[in-house]
C-alpha atoms as a PDB file:
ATOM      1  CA  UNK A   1      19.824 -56.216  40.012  1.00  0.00           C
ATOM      2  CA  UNK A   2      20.733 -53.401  41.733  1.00  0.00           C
ATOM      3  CA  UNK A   3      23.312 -52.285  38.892  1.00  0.00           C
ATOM      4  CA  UNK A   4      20.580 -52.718  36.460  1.00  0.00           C
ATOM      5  CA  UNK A   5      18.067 -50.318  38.177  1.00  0.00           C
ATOM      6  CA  UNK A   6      20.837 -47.210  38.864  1.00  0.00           C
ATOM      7  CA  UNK A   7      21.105 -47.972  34.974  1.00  0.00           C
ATOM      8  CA  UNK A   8      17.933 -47.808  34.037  1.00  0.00           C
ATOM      9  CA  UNK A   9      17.299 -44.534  36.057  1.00  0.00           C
ATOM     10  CA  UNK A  10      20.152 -43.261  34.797  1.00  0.00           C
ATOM     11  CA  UNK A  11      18.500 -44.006  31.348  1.00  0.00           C
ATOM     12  CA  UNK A  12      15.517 -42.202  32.417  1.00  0.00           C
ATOM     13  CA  UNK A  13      17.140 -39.003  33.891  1.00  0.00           C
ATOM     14  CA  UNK A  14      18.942 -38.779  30.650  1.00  0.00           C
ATOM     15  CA  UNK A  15      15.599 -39.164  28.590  1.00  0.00           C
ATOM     16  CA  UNK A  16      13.992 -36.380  30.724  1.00  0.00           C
ATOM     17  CA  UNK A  17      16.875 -34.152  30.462  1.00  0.00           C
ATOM     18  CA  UNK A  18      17.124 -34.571  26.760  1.00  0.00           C
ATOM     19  CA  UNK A  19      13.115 -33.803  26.636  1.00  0.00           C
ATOM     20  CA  UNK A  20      13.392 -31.053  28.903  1.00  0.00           C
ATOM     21  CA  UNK A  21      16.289 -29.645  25.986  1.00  0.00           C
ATOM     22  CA  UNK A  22      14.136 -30.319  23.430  1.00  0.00           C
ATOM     23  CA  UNK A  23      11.300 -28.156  25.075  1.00  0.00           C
ATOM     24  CA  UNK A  24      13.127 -25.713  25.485  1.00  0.00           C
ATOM     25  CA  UNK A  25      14.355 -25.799  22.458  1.00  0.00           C
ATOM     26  CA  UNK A  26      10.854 -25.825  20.796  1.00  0.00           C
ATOM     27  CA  UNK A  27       9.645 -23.314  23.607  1.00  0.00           C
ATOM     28  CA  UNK A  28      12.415 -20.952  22.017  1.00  0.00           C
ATOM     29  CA  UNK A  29      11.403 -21.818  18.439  1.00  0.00           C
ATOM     30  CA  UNK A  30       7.717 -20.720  19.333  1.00  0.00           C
ATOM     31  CA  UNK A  31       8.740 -17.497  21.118  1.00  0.00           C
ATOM     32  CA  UNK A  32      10.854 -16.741  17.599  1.00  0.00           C
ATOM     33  CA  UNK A  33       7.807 -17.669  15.390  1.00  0.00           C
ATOM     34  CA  UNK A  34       5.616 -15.708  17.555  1.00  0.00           C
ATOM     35  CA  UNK A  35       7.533 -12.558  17.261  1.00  0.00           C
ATOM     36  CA  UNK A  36       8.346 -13.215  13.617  1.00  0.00           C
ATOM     37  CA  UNK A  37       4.335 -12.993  13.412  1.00  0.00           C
ATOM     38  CA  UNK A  38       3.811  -9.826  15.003  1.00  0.00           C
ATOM     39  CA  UNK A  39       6.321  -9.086  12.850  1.00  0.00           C
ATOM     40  CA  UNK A  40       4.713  -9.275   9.563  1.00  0.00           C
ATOM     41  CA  UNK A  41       1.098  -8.658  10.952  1.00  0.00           C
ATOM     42  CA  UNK A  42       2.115  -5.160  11.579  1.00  0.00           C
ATOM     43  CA  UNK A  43       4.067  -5.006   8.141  1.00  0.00           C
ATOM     44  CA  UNK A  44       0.818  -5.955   6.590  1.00  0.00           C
ATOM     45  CA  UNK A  45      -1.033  -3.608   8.522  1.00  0.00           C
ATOM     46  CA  UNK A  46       1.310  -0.858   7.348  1.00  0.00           C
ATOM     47  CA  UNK A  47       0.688  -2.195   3.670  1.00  0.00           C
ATOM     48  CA  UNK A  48      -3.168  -2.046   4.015  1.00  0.00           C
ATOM     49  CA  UNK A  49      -2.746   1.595   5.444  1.00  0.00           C
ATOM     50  CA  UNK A  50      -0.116   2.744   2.922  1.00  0.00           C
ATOM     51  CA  UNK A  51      -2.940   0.769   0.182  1.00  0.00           C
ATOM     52  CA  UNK A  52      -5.858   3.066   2.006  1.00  0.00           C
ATOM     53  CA  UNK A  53      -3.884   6.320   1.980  1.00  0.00           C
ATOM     54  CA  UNK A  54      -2.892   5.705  -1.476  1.00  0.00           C
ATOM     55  CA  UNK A  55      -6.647   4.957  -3.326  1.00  0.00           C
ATOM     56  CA  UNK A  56      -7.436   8.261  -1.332  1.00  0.00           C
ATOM     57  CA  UNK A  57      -5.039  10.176  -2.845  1.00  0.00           C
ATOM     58  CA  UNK A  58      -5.867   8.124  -6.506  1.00  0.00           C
ATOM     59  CA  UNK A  59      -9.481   9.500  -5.596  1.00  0.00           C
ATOM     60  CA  UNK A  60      -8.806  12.589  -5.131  1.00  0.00           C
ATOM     61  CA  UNK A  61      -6.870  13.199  -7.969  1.00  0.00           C
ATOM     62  CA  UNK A  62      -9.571  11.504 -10.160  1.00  0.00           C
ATOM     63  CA  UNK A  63     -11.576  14.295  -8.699  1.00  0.00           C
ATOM     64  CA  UNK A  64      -9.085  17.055  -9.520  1.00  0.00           C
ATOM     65  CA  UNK A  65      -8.480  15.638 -13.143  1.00  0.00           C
ATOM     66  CA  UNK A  66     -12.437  16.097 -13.415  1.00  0.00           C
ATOM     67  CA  UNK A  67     -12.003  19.428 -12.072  1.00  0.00           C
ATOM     68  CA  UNK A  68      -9.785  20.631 -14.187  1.00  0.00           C
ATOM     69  CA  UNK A  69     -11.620  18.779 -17.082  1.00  0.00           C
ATOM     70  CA  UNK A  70     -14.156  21.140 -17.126  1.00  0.00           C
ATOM     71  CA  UNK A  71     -11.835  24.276 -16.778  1.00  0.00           C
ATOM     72  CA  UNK A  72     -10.384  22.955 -19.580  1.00  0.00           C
ATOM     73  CA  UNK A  73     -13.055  22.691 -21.619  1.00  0.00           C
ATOM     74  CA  UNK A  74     -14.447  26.171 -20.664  1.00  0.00           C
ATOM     75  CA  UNK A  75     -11.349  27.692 -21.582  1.00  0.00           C
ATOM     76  CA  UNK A  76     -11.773  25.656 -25.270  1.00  0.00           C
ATOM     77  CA  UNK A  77     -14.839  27.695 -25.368  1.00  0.00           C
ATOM     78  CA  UNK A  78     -14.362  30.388 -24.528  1.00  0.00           C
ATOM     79  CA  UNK A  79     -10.780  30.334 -26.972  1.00  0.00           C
ATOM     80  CA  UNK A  80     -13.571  29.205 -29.542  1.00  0.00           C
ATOM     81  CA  UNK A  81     -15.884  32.312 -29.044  1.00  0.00           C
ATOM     82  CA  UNK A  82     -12.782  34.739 -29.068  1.00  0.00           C
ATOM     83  CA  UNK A  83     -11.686  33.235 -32.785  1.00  0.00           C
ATOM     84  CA  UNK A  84     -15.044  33.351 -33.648  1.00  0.00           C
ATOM     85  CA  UNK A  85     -15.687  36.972 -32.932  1.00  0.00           C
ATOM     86  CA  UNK A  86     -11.917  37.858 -34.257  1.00  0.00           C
ATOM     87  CA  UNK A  87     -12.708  36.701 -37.357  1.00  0.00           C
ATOM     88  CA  UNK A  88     -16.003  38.282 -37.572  1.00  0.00           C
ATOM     89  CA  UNK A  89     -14.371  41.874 -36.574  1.00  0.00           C
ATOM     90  CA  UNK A  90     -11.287  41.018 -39.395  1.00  0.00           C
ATOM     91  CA  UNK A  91     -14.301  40.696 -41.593  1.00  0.00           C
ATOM     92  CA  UNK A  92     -16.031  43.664 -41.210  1.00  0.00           C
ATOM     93  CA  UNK A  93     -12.322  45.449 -41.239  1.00  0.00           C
ATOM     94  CA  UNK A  94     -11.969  43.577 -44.476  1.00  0.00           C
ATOM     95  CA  UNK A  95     -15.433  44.573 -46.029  1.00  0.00           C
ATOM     96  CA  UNK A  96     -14.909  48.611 -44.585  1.00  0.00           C
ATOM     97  CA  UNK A  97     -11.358  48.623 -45.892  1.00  0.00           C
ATOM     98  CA  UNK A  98     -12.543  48.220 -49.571  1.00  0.00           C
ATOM     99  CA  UNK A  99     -15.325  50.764 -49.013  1.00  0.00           C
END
């Protein structure tokens, strides 16, 4: 009887050292997932900050393209006005070179 209970708490010590190996081992696993998580948390904080800085910059060019919209379109005029009036002065050349 005696034989049977060294074996059976030699049973048990090797049960509790192969559970204390497998926390460890699961211990390890969760320190690994844990920094793979910071990991990415601060790659997708990076991504939300590179997505912020770049619908600034999208905004602000939106603005400038408006911007320079309306030069443009100033300068159209004011091109227009300047044919305009060329035309009129070749005209009056025209009509005081056959006088």
């Amino acid at each position: 009887m005696a034989e049977k209970k060294i074996k059976g708490e030699k049973l048990v010590k090797e049960a509790i050292t192969d559970l204390d190996a497998e926390i460890s081992k699961l211990r390890k696993d969760r320190t690994s997932l844990n920094s793979e998580l910071k990991g990415v948390d601060k790659s997708m904080e990076n991504t939300q900050e590179l997505e912020r800085n770049l619908k600034e910059k999208i905004a602000r060019l939106g603005e400038k393209e408006a911007r320079l919209q309306g030069r443009k379109n100033k300068l159209k005029q004011k091109n227009d006005s300047l044919n305009e009036r060329l035309s009129k002065v070749k005209t009056i050349k025209d009509q005081l070179g056959q006088v």
